[in-house]
Protein backbone atom coordinates (compact mmCIF):
# COMPACT_ATOMS: atom_id res chain seq x y z
CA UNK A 1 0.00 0.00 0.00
CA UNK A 2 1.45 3.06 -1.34
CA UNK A 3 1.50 5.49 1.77
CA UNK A 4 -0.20 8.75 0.75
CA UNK A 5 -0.53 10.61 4.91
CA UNK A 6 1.72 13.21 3.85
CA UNK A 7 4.17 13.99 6.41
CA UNK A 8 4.02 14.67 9.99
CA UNK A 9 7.03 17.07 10.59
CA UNK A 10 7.43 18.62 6.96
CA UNK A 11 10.56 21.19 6.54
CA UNK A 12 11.83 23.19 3.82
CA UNK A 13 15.75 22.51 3.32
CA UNK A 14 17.50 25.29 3.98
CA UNK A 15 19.07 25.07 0.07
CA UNK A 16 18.98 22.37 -2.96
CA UNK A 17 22.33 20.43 -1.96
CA UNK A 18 21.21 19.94 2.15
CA UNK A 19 17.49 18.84 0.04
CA UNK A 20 19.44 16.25 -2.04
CA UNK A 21 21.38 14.90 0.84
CA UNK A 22 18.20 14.49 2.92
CA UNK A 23 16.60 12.68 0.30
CA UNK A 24 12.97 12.91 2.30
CA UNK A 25 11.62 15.76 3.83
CA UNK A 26 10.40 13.57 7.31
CA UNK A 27 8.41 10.74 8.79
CA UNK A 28 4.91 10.23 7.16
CA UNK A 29 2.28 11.08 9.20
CA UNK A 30 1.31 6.83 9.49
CA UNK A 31 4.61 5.79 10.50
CA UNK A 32 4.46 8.51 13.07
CA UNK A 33 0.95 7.12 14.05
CA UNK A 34 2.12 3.52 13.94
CA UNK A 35 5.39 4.34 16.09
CA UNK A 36 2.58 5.65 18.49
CA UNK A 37 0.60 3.09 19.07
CA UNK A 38 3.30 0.59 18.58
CA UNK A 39 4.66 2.66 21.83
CA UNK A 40 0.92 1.96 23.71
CA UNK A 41 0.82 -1.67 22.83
CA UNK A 42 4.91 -2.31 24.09
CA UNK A 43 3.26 -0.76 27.54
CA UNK A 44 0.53 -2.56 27.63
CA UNK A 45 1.85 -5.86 27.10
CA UNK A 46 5.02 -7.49 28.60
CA UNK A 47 7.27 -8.01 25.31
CA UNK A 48 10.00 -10.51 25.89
CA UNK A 49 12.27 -12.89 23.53
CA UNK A 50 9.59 -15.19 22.63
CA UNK A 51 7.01 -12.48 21.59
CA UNK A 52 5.04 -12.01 18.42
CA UNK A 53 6.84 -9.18 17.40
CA UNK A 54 5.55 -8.87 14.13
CA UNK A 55 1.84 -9.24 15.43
CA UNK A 56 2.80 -6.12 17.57
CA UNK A 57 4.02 -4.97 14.30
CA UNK A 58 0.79 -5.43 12.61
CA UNK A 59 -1.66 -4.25 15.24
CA UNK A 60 0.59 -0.60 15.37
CA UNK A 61 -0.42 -0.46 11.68
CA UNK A 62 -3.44 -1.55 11.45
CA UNK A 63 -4.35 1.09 14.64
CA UNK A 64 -2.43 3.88 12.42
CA UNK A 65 -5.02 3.16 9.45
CA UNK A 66 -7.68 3.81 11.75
CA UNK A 67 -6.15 6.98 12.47
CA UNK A 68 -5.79 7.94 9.08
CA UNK A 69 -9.39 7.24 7.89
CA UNK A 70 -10.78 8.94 10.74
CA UNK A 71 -8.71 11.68 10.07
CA UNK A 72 -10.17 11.72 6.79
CA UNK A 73 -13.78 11.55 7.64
């Protein structure tokens, strides 16, 4: 899924060659979402060696596409 949340801390490069060495202007507004919630669920539940860590993985996204289309409605 192509990510299309724009950006949560956008910035305007101070000149052309600091833009090209940047290469992105920030985090997108989901991963920003998703590193939030993934930060809710790692307090929530005790995370050790033998957890699902890509089912923690998955619910942080899944809760940061809820964000976005409520954001949009």
């Amino acid at each position: 899924m192509k990510d299309e949340s724009g950006y949560a801390f956008p910035h305007q490069p101070l000149n052309a060659q600091i833009a090209a060495a940047q290469g992105h202007p920030g985090i997108t507004v989901h991963d920003y979402f998703a590193a939030a919630a993934l930060s809710g669920i790692a307090a929530k539940y005790t995370i050790s060696k033998d957890s699902d860590y890509e089912e923690f993985a998955k619910m942080s996204h899944e809760l940061a596409d809820a964000m976005i289309k409520e954001r949009g409605e």
